[in-house]
Protein backbone atom coordinates (compact mmCIF):
# COMPACT_ATOMS: atom_id res chain seq x y z
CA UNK A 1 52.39 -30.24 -66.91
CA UNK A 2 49.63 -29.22 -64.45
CA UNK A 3 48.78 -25.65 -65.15
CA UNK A 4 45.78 -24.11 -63.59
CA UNK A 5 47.33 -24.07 -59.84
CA UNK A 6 50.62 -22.87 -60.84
CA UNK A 7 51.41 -19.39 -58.83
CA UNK A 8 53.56 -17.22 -60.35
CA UNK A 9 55.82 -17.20 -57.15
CA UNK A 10 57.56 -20.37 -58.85
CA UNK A 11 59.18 -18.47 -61.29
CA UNK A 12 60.90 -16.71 -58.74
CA UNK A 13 61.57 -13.16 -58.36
CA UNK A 14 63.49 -9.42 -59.11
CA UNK A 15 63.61 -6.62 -58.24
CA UNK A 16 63.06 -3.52 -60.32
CA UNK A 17 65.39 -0.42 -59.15
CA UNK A 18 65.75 -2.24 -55.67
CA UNK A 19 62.90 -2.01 -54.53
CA UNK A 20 59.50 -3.18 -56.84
CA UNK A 21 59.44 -6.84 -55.70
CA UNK A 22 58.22 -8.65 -58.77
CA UNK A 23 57.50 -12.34 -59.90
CA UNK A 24 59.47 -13.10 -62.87
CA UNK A 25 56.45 -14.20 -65.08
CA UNK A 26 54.05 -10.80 -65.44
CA UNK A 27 51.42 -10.19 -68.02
CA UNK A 28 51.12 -7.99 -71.19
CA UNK A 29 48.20 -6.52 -71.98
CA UNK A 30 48.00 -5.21 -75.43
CA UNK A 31 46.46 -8.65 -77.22
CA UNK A 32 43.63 -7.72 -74.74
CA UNK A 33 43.05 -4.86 -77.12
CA UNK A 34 43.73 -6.16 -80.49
CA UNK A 35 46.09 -3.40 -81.17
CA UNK A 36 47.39 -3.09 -84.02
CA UNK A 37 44.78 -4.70 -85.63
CA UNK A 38 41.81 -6.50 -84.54
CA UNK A 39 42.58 -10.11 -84.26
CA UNK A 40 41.60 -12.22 -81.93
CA UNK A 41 40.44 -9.91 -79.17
CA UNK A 42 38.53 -10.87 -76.75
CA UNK A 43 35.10 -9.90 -75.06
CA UNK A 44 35.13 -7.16 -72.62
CA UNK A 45 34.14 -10.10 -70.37
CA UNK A 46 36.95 -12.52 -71.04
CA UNK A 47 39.67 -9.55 -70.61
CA UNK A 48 38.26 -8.44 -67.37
CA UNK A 49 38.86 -12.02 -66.04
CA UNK A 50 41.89 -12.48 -67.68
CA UNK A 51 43.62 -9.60 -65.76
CA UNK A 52 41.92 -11.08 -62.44
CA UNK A 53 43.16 -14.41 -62.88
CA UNK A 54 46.56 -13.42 -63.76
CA UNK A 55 46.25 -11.19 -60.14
CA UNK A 56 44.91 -14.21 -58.59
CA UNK A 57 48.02 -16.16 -59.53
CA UNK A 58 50.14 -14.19 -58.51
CA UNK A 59 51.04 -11.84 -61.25
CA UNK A 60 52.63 -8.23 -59.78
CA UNK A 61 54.11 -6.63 -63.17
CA UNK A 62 51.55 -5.88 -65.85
CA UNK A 63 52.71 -4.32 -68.71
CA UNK A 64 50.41 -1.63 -70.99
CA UNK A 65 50.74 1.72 -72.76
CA UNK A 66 47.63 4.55 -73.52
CA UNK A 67 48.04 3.80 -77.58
CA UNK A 68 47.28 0.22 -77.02
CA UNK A 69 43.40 0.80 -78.14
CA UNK A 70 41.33 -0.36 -80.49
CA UNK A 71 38.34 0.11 -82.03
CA UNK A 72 36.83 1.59 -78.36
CA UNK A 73 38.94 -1.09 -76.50
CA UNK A 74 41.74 0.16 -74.30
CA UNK A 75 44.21 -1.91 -71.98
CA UNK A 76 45.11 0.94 -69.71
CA UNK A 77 40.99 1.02 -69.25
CA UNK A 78 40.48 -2.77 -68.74
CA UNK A 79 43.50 -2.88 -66.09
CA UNK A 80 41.80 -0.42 -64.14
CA UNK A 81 38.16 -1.83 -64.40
CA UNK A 82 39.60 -5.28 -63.58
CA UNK A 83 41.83 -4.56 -60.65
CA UNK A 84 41.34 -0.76 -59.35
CA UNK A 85 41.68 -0.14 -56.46
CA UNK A 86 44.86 -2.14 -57.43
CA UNK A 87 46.20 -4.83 -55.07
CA UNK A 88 49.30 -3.96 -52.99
CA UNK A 89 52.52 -5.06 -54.50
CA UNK A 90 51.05 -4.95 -58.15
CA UNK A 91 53.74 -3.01 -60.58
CA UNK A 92 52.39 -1.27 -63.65
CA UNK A 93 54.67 -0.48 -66.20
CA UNK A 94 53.80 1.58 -69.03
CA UNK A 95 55.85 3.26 -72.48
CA UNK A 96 56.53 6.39 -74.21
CA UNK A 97 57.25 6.72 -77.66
CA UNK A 98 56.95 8.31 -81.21
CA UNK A 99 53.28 7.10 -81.22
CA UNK A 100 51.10 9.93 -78.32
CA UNK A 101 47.66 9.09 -79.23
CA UNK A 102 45.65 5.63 -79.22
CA UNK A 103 44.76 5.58 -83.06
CA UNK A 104 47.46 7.85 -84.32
CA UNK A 105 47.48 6.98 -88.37
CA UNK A 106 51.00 9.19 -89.27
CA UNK A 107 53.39 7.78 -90.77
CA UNK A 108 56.75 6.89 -89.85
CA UNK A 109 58.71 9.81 -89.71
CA UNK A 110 55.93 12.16 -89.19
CA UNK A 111 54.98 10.72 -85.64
CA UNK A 112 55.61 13.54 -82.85
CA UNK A 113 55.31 11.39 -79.67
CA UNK A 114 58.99 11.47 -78.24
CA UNK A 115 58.81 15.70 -78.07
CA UNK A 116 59.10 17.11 -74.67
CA UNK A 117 55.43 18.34 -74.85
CA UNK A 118 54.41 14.89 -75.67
CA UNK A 119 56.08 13.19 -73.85
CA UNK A 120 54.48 14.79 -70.73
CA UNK A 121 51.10 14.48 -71.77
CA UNK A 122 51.49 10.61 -72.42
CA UNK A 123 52.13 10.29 -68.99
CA UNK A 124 49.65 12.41 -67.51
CA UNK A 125 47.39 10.16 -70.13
CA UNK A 126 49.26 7.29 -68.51
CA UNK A 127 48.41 8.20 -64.92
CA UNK A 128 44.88 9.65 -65.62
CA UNK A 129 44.25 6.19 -67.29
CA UNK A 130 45.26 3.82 -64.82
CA UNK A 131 44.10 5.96 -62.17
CA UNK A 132 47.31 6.53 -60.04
CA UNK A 133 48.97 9.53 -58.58
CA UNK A 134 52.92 7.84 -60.30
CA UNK A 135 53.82 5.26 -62.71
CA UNK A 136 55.86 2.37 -61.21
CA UNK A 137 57.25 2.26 -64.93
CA UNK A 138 57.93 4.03 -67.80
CA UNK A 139 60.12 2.54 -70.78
CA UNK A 140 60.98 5.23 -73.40
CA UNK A 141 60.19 3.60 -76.74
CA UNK A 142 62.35 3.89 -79.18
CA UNK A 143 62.74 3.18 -83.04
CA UNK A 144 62.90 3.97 -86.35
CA UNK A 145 60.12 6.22 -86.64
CA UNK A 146 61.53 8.89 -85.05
CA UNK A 147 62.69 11.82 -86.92
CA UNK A 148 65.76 13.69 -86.36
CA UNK A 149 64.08 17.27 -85.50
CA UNK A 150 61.99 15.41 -82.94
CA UNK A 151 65.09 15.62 -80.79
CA UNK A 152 67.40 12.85 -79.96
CA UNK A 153 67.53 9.71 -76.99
CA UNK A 154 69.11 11.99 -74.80
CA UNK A 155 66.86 14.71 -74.93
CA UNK A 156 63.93 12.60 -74.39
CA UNK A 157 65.23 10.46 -71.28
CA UNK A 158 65.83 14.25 -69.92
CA UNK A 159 62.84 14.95 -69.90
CA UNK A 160 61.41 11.65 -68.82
CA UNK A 161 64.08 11.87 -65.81
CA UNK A 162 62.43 15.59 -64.95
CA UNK A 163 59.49 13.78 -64.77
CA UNK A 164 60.46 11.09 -62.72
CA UNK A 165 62.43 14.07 -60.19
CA UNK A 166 58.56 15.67 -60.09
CA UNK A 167 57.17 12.68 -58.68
CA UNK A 168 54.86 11.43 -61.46
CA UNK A 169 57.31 8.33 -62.23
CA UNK A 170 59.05 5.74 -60.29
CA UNK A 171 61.55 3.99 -62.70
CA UNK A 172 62.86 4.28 -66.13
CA UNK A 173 63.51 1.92 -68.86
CA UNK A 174 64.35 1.91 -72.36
CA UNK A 175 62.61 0.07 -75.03
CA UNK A 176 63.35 -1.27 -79.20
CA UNK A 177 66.92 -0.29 -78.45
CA UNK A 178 70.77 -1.25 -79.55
CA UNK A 179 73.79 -2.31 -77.10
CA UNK A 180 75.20 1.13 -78.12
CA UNK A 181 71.85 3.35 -77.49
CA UNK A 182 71.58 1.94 -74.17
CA UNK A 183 75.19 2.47 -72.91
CA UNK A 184 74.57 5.61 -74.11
CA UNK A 185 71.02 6.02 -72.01
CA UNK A 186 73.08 4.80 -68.55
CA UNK A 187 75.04 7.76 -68.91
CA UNK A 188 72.06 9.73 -69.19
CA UNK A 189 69.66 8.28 -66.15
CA UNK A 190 69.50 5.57 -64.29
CA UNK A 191 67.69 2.47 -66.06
CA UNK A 192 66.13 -0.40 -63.98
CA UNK A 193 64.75 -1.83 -67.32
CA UNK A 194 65.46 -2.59 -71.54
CA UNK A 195 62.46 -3.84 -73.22
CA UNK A 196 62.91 -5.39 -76.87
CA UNK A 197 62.25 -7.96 -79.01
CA UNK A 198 64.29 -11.20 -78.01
CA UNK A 199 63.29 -14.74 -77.76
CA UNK A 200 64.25 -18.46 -78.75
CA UNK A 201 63.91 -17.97 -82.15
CA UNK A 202 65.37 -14.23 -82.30
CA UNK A 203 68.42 -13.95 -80.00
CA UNK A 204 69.60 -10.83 -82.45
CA UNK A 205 70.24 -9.15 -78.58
CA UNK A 206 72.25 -11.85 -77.04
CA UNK A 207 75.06 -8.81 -75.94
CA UNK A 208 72.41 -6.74 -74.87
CA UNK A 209 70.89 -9.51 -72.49
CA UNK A 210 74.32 -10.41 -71.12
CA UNK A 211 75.02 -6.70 -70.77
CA UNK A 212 71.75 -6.52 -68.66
CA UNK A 213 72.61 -9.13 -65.95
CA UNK A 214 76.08 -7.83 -65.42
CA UNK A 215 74.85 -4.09 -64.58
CA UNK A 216 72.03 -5.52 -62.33
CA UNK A 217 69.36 -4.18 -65.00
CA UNK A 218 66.27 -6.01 -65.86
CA UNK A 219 65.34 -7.17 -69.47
CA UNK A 220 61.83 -7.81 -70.50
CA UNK A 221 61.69 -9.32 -74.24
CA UNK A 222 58.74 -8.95 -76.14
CA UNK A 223 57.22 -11.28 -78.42
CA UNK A 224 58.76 -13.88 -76.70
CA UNK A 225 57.31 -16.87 -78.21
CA UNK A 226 57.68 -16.04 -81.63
CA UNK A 227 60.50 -15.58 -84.31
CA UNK A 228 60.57 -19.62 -84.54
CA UNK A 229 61.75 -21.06 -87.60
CA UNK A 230 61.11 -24.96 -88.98
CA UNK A 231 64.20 -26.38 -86.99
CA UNK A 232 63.54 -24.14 -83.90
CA UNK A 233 60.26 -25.49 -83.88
CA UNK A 234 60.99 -28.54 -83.94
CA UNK A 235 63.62 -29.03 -81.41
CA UNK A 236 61.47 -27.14 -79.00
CA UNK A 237 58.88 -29.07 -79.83
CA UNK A 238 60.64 -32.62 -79.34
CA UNK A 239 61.35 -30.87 -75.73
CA UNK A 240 58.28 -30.27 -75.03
CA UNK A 241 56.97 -33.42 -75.77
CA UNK A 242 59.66 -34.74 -73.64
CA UNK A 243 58.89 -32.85 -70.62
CA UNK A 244 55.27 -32.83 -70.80
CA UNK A 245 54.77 -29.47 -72.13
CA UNK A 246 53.78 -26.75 -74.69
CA UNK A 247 56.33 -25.48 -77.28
CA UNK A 248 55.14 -21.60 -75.73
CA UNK A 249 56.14 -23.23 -72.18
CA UNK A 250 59.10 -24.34 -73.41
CA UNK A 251 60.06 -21.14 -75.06
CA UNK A 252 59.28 -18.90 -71.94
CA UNK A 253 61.62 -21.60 -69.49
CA UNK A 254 64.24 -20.96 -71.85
CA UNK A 255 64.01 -17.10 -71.69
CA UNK A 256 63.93 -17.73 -67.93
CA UNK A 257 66.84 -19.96 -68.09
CA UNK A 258 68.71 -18.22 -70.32
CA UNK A 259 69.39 -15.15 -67.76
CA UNK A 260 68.35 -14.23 -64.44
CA UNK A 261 67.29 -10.94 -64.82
CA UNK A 262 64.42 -11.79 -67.88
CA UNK A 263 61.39 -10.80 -66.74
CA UNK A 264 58.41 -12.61 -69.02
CA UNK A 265 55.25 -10.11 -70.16
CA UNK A 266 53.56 -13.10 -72.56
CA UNK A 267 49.90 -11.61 -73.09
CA UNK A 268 47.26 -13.62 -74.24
CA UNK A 269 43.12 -13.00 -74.18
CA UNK A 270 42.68 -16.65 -73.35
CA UNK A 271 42.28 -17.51 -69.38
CA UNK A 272 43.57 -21.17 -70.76
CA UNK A 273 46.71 -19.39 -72.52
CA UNK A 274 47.12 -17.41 -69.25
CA UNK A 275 47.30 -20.58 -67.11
CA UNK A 276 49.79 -22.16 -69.44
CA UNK A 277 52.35 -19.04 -69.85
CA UNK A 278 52.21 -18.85 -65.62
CA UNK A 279 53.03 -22.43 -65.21
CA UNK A 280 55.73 -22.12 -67.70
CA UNK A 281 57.79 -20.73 -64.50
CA UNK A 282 58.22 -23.97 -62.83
CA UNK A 283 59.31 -25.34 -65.85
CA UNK A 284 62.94 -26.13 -65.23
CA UNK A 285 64.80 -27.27 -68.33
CA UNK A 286 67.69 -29.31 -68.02
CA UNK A 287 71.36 -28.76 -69.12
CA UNK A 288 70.63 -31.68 -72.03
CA UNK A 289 67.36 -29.98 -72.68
CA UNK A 290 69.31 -26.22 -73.10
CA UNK A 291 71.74 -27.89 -75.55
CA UNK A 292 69.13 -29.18 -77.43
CA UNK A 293 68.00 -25.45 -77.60
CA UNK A 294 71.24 -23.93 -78.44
């Protein structure tokens, strides 16, 4: 399929708590960094125009955080030397978590990220970084590394939601969570957003996705062209080759198809890569083609 022409707006779109119009394929930043590690990041250069071109076609929801750095190399930094003064209608979302500081070596357990203390100064770091006055976005993070004297889901989306009452956020979302953690969160604060693993080859959140679309809430899965087994592999693959398309393409129609309120944050370092995951949203699969996927 022809890629490098392929707006954004084909994908269709959502909106996030009402009122953040958004195209349903957005961009996610931290491969720009290399963060965790160090592979495959690219130049300073090549990230810059990455972010531009994804702005140029059409992209409105970039997604980042202030611990995705590296080695010197920071998204929240690249996102605002490629694109401030930001565009109107662009939607940054950003996270929260047990993790606070870009380079933080503690182990599980030991992180401190989620108290209230620190969870304020990640988003001043947040908003300081990006250079805005609120965050469209903030997703609470949330995982195994937490400890139990660090406080509990609850207590953090309190003070997130204190936060977002002062005027320094815009929406909430929850991130790395289960079905039961995020009924649970609802009754806490309103969500607009759940953030977790979930693609073709790891649908361990099927309930969560369903649960999603029936209360009007988006869900953003990351890593969502990986998790592919041999057989997964290759029946996307004979679809692909089919339609005249990538196995990555075919994975992101399938999140797209699978529910209408996915929202797609593939990142990638490559303007090529970028092209490719964009076009992916006018990539309509067929019914034959989503039983082949089943």
């Amino acid at each position: 399929m022809t890629n490098q022409r392929v707006p954004a707006a084909t994908a269709g779109g959502w909106k996030l708590g009402g009122d953040i119009e958004v195209h349903r394929v957005g961009f996610g930043a931290m491969p720009l960094t290399g963060w965790p590690s160090a592979d495959r990041r690219p130049e300073r250069d090549t990230a810059l125009a990455v972010l531009r071109r994804a702005v140029a076609l059409g992209v409105n929801h970039i997604d980042t955080c202030h611990y995705y750095s590296r080695d010197g190399v920071a998204a929240n930094e690249l996102i605002r030397s490629a694109l401030h003064p930001y565009p109107q209608g662009l939607a940054i979302a950003t996270k929260v978590g047990p993790i606070f500081a870009a380079g933080e070596d503690l182990p599980p357990g030991k992180r401190r990220g989620i108290t209230p203390e620190n969870l304020r100064r990640a988003v001043e770091t947040n908003l300081s970084e990006l250079g805005v006055d609120r965050l469209d976005l903030v997703n609470l993070r949330w995982d195994g590394a937490v400890t139990p004297e660090e406080g509990t889901l609850e207590e953090s989306l309190e003070t997130l939601t204190a936060l977002r009452d002062e005027g320094l956020i815009r929406h909430l979302g929850i991130s790395n969570v289960s079905l039961a953690q995020y009924e649970l969160a609802r009754k806490v604060t309103e969500l607009v957003c759940v953030q977790n693993r979930y693609s073709l080859g790891f649908r361990k959140h099927d309930e969560l996705v369903d649960a999603c679309e029936a209360a009007g809430i988006a869900f953003v899965p990351f890593f969502p062209v990986s998790g592919f087994d041999e057989d997964t592999t290759a029946r996307a693959k004979a679809v692909a080759d089919r339609v005249g398309a990538t196995v990555p393409q075919v994975a992101l129609a399938w999140l797209l198809a699978r529910s209408p309120s996915i929202l797609l944050i593939p990142g990638t370092g490559s303007p090529t890569h970028l092209e490719e995951n964009v076009a992916a949203g006018a990539l309509r699969l067929t019914s034959a083609d989503l039983r082949e996927l089943a």
